[in-house]
C-alpha atoms as a PDB file:
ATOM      1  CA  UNK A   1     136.889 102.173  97.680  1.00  0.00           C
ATOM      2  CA  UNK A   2     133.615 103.888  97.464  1.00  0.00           C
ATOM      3  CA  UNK A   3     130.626 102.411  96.889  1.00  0.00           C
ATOM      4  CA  UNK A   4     127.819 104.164  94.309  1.00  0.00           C
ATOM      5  CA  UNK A   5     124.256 103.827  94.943  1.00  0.00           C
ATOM      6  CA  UNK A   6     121.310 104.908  92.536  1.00  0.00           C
ATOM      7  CA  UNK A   7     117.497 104.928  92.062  1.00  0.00           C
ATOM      8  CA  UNK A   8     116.401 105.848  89.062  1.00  0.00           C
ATOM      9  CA  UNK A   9     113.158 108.461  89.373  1.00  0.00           C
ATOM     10  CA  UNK A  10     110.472 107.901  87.614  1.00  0.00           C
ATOM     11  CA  UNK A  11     107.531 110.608  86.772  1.00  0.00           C
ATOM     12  CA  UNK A  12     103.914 109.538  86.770  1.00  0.00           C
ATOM     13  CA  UNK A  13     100.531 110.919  87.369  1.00  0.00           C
ATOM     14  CA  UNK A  14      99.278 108.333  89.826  1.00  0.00           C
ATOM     15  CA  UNK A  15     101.070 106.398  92.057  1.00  0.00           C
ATOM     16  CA  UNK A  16      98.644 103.412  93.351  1.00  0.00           C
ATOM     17  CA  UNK A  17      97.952 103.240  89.444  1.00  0.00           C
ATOM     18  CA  UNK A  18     101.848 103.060  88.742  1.00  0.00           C
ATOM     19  CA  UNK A  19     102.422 101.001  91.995  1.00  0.00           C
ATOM     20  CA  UNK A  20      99.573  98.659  89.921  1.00  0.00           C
ATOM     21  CA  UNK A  21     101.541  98.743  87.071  1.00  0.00           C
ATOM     22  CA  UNK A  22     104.929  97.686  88.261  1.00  0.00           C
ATOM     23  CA  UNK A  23     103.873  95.014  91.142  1.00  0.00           C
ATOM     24  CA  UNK A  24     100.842  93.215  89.151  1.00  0.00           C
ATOM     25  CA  UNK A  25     102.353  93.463  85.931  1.00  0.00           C
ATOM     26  CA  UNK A  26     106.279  93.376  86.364  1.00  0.00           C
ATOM     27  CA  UNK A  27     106.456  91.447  89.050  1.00  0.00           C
ATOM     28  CA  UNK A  28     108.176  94.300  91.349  1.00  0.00           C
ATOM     29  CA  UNK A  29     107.654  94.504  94.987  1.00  0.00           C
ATOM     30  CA  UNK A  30     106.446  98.119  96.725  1.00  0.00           C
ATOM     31  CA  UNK A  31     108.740  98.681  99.233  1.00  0.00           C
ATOM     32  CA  UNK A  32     107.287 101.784 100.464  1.00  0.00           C
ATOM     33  CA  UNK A  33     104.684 105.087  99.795  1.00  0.00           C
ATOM     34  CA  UNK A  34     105.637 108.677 101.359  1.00  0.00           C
ATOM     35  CA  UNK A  35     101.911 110.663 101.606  1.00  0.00           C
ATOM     36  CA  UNK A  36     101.635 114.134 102.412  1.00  0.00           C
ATOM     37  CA  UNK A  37      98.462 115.370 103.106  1.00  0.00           C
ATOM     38  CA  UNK A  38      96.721 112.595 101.786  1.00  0.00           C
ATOM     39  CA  UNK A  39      98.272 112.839  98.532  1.00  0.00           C
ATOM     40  CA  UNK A  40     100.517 109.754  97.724  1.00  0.00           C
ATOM     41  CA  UNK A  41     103.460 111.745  96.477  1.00  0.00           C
ATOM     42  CA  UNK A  42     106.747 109.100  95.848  1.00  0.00           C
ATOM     43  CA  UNK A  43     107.100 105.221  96.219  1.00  0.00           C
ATOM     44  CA  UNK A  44     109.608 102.768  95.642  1.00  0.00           C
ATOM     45  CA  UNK A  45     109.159  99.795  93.888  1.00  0.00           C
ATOM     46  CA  UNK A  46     111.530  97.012  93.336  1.00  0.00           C
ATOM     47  CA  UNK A  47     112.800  93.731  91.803  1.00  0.00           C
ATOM     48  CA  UNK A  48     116.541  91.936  91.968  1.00  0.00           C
ATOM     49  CA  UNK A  49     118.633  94.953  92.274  1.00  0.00           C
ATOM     50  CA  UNK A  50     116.587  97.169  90.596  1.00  0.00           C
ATOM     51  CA  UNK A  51     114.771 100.008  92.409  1.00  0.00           C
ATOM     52  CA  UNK A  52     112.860 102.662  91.066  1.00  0.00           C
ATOM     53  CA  UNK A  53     111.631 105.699  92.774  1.00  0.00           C
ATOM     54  CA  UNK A  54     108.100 106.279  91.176  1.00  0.00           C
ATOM     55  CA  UNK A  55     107.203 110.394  91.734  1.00  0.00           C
ATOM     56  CA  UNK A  56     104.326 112.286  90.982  1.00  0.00           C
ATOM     57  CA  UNK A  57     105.264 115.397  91.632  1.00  0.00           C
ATOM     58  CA  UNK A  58     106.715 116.979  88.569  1.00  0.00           C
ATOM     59  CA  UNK A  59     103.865 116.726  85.748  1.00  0.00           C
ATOM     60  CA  UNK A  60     106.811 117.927  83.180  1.00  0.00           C
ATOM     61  CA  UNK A  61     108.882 114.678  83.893  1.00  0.00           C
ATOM     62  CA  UNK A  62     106.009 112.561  83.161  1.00  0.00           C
ATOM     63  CA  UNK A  63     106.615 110.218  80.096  1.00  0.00           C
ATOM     64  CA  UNK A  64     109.936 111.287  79.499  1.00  0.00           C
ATOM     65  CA  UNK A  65     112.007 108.562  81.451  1.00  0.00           C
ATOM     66  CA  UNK A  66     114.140 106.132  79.695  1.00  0.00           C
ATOM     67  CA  UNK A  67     115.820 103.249  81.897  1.00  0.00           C
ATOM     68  CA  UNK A  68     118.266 100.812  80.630  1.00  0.00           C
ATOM     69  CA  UNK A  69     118.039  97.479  82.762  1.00  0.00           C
ATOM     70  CA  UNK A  70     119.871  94.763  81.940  1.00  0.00           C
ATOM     71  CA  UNK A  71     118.982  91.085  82.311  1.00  0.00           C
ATOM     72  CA  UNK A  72     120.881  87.666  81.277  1.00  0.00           C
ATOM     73  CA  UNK A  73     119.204  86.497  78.131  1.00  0.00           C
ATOM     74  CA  UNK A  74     117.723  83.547  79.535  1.00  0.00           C
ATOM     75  CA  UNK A  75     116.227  86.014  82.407  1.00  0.00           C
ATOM     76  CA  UNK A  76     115.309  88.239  79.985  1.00  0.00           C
ATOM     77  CA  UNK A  77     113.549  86.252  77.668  1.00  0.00           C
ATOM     78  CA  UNK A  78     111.784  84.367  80.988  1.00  0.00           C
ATOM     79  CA  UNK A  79     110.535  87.692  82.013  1.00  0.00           C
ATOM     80  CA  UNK A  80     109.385  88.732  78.556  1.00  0.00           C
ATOM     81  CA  UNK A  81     107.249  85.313  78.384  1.00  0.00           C
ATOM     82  CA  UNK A  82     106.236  86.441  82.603  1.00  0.00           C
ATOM     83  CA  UNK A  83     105.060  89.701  81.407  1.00  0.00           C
ATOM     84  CA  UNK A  84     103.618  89.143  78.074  1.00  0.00           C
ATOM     85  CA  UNK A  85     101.175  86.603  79.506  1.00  0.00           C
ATOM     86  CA  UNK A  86     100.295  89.110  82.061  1.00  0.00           C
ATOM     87  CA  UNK A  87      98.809  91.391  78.974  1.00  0.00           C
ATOM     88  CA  UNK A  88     101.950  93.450  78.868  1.00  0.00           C
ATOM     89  CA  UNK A  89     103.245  94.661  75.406  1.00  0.00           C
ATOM     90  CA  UNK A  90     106.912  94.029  75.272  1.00  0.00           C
ATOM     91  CA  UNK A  91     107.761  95.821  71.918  1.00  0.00           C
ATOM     92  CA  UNK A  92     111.547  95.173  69.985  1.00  0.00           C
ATOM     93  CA  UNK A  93     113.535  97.932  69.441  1.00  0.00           C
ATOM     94  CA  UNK A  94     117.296  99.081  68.675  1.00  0.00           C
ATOM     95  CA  UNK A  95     119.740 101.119  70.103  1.00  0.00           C
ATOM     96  CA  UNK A  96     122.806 100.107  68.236  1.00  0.00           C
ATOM     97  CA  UNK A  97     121.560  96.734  69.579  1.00  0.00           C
ATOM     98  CA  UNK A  98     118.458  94.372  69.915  1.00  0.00           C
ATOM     99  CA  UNK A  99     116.288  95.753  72.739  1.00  0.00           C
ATOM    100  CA  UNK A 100     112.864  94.246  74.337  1.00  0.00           C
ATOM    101  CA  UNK A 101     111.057  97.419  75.413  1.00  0.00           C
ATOM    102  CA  UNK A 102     108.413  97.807  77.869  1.00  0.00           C
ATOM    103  CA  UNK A 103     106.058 101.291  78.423  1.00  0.00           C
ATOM    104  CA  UNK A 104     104.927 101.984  81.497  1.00  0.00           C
ATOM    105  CA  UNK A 105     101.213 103.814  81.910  1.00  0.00           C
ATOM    106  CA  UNK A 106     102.435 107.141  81.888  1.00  0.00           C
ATOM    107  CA  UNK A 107     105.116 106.097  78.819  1.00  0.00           C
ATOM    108  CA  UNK A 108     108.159 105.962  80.609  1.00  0.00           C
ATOM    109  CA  UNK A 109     110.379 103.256  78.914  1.00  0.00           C
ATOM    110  CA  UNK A 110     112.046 100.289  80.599  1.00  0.00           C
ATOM    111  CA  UNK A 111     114.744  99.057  77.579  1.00  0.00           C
ATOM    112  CA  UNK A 112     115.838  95.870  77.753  1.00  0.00           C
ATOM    113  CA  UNK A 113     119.053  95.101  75.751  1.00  0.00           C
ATOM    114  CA  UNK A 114     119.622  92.013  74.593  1.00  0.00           C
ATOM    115  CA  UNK A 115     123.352  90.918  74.214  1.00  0.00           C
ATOM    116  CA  UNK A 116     124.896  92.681  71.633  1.00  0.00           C
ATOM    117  CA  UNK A 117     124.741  91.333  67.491  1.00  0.00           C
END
């Protein structure tokens, strides 16, 4: 049996400000920067089993990601209460289903489904 591995990519305009974002807001962990000539260019961030590659090198990409991750409720609505008191805006939306939705800085989504109705 094979085994499939992903990470999302993410495209942003600044990575500490996106690194930032997802540590001291979400509650992710950086797990690494690549720099090329001083220019922070790609990072990985993670928490759980998520990982997301955060990039900053295709300004066209930027705002345009969508990323379904799915929690337990009671994990989800613990991290909702975790983020919201960290000023986050956690916004409800659908998709067929109930969805807790969070924007990143650069307006990349993170959707959040609840179980379905």
């Amino acid at each position: 049996m094979t085994r499939w591995y992903s990470r999302p990519v993410l495209s942003v305009t600044d990575i500490a400000r996106s690194i930032d974002f997802y540590v001291g807001k979400l509650g992710f962990q950086e797990r690494w920067r690549h720099v090329e000539n001083g220019r922070e260019l790609v990072a990985q961030v993670d928490r759980g089993e998520c990982e997301l590659l955060l990039d900053s090198q295709w300004p066209e990409k930027r705002g345009h990601g969508v990323m379904f991750i799915s929690l337990d409720e009671p994990v989800l609505e613990a991290f909702r209460a975790e983020v919201t008191a960290r000023g986050v805006e956690v916004k409800d939306g659908r998709w067929g289903y109930r969805l807790a939705i969070v924007a990143d800085p650069d307006g990349n989504q993170l959707f959040f489904p609840y179980p379905a109705d």
